[in-house]
Protein backbone atom coordinates (compact mmCIF):
# COMPACT_ATOMS: atom_id res chain seq x y z
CA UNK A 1 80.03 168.36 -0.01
CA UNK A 2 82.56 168.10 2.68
CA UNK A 3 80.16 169.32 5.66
CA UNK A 4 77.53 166.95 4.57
CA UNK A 5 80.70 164.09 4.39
CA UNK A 6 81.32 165.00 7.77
CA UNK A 7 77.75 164.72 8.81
CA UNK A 8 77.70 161.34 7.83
CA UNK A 9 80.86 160.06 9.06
CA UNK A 10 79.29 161.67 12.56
CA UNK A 11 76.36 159.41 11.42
CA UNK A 12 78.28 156.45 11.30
CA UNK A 13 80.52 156.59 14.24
CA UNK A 14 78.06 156.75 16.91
CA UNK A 15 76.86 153.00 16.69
CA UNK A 16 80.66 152.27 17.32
CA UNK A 17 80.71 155.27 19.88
CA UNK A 18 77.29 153.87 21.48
CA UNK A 19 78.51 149.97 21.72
CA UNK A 20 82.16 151.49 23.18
CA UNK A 21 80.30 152.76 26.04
CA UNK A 22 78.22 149.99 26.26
CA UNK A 23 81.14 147.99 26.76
CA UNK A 24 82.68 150.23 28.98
CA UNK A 25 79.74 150.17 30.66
CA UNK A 26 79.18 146.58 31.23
CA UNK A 27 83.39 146.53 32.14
CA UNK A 28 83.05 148.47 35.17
CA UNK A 29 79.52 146.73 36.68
CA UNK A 30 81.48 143.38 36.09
CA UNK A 31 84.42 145.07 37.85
CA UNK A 32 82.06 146.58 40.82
CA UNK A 33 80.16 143.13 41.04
CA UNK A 34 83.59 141.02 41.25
CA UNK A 35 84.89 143.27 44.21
CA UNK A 36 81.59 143.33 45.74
CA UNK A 37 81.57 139.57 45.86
CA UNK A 38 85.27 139.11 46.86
CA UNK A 39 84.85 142.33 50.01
CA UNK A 40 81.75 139.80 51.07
CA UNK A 41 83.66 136.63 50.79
CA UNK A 42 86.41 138.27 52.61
CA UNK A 43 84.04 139.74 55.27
CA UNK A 44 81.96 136.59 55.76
CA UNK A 45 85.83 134.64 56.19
CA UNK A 46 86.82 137.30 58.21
CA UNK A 47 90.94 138.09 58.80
CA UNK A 48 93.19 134.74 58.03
CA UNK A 49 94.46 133.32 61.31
CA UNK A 50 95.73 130.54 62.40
CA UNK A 51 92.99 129.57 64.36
CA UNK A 52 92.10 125.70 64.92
CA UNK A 53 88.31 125.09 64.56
CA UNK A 54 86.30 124.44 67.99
CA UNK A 55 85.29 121.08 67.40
CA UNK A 56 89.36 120.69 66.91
CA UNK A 57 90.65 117.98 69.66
CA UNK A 58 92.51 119.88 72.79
CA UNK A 59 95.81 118.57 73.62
CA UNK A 60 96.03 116.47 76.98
CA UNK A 61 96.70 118.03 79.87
CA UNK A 62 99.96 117.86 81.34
CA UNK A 63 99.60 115.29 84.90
CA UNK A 64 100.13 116.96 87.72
CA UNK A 65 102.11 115.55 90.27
CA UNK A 66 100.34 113.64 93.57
CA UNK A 67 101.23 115.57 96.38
CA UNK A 68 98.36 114.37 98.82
CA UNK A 69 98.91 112.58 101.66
CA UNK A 70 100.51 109.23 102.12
CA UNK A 71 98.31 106.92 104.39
CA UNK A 72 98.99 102.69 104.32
CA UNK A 73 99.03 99.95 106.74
CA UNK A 74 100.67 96.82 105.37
CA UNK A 75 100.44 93.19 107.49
CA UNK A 76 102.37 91.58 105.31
CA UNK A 77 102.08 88.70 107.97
CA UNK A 78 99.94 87.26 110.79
CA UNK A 79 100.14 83.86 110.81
CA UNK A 80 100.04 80.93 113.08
CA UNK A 81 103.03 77.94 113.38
CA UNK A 82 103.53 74.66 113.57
CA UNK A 83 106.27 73.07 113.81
CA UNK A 84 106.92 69.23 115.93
CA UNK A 85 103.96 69.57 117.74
CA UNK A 86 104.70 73.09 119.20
CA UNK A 87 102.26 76.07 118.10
CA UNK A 88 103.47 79.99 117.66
CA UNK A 89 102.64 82.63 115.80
CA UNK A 90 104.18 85.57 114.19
CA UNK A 91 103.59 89.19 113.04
CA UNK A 92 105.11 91.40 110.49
CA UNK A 93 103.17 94.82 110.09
CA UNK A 94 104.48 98.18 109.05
CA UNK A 95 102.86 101.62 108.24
CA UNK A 96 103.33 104.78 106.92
CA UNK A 97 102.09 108.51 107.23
CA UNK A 98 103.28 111.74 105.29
CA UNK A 99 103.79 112.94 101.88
CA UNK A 100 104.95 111.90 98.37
CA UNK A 101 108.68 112.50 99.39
CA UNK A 102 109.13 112.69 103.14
CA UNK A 103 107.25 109.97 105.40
CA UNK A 104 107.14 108.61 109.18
CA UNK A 105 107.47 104.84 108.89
CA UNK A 106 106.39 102.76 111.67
CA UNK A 107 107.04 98.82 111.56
CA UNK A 108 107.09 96.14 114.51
CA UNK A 109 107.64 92.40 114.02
CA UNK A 110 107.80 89.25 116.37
CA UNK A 111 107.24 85.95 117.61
CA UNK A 112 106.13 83.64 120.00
CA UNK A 113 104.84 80.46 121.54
CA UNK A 114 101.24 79.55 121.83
CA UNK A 115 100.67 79.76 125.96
CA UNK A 116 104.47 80.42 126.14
CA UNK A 117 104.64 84.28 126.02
CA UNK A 118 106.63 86.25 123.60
CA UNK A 119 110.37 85.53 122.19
CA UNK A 120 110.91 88.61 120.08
CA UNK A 121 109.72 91.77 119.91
CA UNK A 122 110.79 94.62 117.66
CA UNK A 123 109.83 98.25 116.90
CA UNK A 124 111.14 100.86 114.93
CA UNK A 125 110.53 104.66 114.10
CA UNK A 126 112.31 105.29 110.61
CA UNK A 127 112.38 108.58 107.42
CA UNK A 128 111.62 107.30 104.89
CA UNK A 129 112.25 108.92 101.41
CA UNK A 130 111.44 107.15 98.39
CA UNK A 131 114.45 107.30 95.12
CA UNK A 132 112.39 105.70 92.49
CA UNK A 133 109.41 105.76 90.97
CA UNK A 134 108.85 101.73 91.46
CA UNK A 135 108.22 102.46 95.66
CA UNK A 136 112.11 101.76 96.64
CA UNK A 137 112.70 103.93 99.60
CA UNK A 138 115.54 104.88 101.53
CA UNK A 139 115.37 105.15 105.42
CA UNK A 140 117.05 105.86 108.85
CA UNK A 141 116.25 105.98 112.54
CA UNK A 142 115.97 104.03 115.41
CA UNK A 143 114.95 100.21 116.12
CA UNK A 144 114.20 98.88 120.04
CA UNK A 145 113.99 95.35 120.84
CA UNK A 146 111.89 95.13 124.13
CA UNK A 147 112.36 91.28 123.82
CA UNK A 148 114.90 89.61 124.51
CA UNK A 149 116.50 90.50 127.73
CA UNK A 150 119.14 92.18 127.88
CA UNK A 151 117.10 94.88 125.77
CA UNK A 152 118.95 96.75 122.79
CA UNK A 153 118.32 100.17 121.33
CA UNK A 154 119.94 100.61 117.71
CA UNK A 155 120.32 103.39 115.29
CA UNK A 156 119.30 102.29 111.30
CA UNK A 157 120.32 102.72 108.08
CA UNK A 158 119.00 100.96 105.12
CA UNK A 159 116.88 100.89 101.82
CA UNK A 160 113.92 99.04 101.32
CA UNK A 161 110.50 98.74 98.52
CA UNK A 162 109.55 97.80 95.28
CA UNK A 163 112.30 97.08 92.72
CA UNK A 164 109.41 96.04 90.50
CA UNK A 165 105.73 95.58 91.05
CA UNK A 166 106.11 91.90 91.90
CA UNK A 167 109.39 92.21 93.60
CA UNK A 168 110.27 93.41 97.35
CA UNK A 169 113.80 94.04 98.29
CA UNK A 170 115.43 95.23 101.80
CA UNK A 171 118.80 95.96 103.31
CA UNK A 172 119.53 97.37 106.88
CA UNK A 173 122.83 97.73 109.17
CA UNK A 174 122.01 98.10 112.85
CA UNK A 175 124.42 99.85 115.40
CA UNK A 176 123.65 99.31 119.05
CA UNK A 177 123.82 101.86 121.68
CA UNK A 178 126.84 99.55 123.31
CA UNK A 179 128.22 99.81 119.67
CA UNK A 180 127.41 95.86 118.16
CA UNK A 181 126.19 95.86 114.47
CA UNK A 182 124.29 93.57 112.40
CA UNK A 183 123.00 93.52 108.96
CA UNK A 184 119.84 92.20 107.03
CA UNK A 185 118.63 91.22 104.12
CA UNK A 186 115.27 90.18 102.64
CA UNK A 187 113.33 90.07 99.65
CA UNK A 188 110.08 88.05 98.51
CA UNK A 189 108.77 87.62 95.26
CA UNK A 190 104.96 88.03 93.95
CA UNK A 191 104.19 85.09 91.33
CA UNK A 192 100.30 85.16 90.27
CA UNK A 193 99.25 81.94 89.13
CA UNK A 194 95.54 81.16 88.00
CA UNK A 195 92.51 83.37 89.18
CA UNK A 196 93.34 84.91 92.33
CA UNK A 197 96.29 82.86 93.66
CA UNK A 198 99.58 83.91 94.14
CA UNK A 199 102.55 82.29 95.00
CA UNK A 200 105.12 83.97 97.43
CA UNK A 201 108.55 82.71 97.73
CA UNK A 202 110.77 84.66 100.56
CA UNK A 203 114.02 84.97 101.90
CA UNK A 204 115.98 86.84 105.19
CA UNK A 205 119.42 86.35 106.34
CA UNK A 206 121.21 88.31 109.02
CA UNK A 207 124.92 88.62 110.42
CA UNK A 208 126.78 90.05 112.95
CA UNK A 209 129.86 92.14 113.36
CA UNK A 210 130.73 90.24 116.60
CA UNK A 211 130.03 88.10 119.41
CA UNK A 212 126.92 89.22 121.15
CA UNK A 213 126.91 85.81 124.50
CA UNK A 214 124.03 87.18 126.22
CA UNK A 215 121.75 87.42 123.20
CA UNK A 216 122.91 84.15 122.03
CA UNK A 217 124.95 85.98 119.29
CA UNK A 218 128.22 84.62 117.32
CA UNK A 219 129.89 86.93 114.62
CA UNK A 220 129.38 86.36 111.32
CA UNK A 221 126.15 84.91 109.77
CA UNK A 222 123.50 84.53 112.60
CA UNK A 223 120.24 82.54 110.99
CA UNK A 224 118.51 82.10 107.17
CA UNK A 225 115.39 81.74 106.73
CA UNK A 226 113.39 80.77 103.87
CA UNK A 227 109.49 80.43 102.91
CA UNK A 228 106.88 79.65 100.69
CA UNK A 229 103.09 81.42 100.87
CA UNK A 230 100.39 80.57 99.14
CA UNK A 231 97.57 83.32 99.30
CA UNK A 232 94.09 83.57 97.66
CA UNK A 233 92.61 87.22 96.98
CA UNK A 234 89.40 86.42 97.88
CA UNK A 235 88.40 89.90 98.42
CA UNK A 236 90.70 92.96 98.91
CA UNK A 237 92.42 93.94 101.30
CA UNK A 238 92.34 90.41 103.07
CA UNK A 239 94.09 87.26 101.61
CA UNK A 240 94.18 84.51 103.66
CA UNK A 241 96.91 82.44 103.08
CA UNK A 242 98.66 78.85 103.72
CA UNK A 243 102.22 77.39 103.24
CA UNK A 244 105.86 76.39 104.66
CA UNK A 245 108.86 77.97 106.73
CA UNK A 246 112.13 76.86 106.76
CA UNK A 247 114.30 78.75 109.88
CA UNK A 248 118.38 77.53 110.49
CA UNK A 249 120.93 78.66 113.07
CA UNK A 250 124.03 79.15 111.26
CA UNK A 251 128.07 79.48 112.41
CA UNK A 252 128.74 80.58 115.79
CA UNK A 253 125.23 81.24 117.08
CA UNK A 254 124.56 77.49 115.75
CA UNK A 255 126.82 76.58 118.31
CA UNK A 256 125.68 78.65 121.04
CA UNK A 257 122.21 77.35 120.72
CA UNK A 258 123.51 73.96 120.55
CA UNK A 259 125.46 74.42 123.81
CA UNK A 260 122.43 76.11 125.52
CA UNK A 261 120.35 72.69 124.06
CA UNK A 262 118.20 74.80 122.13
CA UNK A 263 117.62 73.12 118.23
CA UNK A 264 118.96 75.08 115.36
CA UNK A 265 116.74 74.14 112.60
CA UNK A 266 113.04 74.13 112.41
CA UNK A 267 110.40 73.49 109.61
CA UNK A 268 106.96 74.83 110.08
CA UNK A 269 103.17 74.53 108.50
CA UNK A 270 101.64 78.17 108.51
CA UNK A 271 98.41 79.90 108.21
CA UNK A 272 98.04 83.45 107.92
CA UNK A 273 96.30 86.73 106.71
CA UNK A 274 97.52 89.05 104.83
CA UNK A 275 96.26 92.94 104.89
CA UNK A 276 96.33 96.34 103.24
CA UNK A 277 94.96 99.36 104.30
């Protein structure tokens, strides 16, 4: 009895046996199937980097600073006077050549009467070195008069540009080769009003450090000036423009002019062009 017992517990444990291994079975091609899939997933993903994707936006580039050359003609004036009947004119034109930091600046400026020849003539050679962003420039070198007579040659020092985009500011001290210094200021101001007009008020005042007879020179202030320019932007980089100009002796060259009978105050209609190259 007990081999034919053990027979038939044999019997009976291989169903349980036969679904063990099934199980076992069907474990393992689960198992192989989930690595399969997760070693594809893993190669088709490929190694986790911190890579942006290529349709990502690149950052801006960094601007590079201009270091091309500087080329510019201004005229801030050529104009035409007149004042009690008597026609002039007058110029005011600068220009300068170089790079963004060093620069050769050229500038000449004058007067005169209409069939009457010149009465002023100036020139100067200047470095000019530009401190702020806004066009503000300091500069030095040499200024010649070639009119009046007695002729003067003068070393210079000063600062001039753009304090803002609509502002203009200057200051220079002249020394004379026979040692005689004066001083100027300017400054003129950019107002647009409607369309293409623009209003320009302007001012200039200059002194002296002593008398100077046979340029018809006193110490202390020598003249003010004062003026008001209307200009239409009609197409760049002309602008015609029309308006007023106040001029008066002051202190002791007042009184020189006086005694040589010339007058010390004048008021004048002008026309003009402006230009920028």
């Amino acid at each position: 009895m007990r081999p034919a017992r053990a027979i038939l517990s044999l019997f009976a444990l291989v169903p349980a046996l036969a679904g063990a291994a099934a199980n076992a079975q069907r474990l393992d091609y689960a198992d192989m199937i989930s690595n399969q899939e997760l070693a594809a997933a893993e190669h088709a993903v490929g190694p986790r980097l911190n890579i942006p994707a290529f349709d990502a936006p690149l950052p801006a580039p960094i601007p590079e600073a201009d270091d091309g050359p500087v080329r510019a003609f201004y005229g801030d004036r050529l104009e035409w006077r007149s004042q009690r009947g008597v026609d002039g004119y007058n110029w005011d034109w600068s220009g300068e050549i170089g790079g963004p930091r060093n620069r050769l600046w050229l500038a000449t400026t004058g007067d005169g009467l209409t069939g009457g020849g010149l009465d002023y003539v100036e020139v100067q050679a200047l470095y000019s070195r530009p401190v702020t962003a806004s066009g503000l420039a300091v500069q030095a070198g040499v200024r010649r008069d070639f009119v009046p007579r007695p002729r003067r040659s003068y070393a210079v020092l000063g600062l001039q540009g753009n304090v803002s985009d609509p502002l203009y500011v200057g200051a220079f001290g002249f020394l004379s080769h026979r040692g005689e210094f004066t001083g100027r200021v300017f400054a003129y101001y950019d107002l647009p009003l409607v369309g293409d007009l623009v209003l320009q008020p302007a001012v200039e005042s200059e002194v002296a450090g002593a008398d100077v007879p046979e340029l018809g020179i006193g110490a202390g202030p020598i003249y003010a000036e004062a003026g008001l320019r209307l200009r239409f932007r009609f197409a760049e980089p002309f602008a015609p423009y029309i308006g007023v100009n106040w001029e008066r002796l002051l202190g002791r060259t007042a009184r020189l002019a006086r005694q040589a009978g010339d007058d010390v105050e004048t008021a004048s209609f002008v026309l003009g062009l402006r230009s920028y190259f």
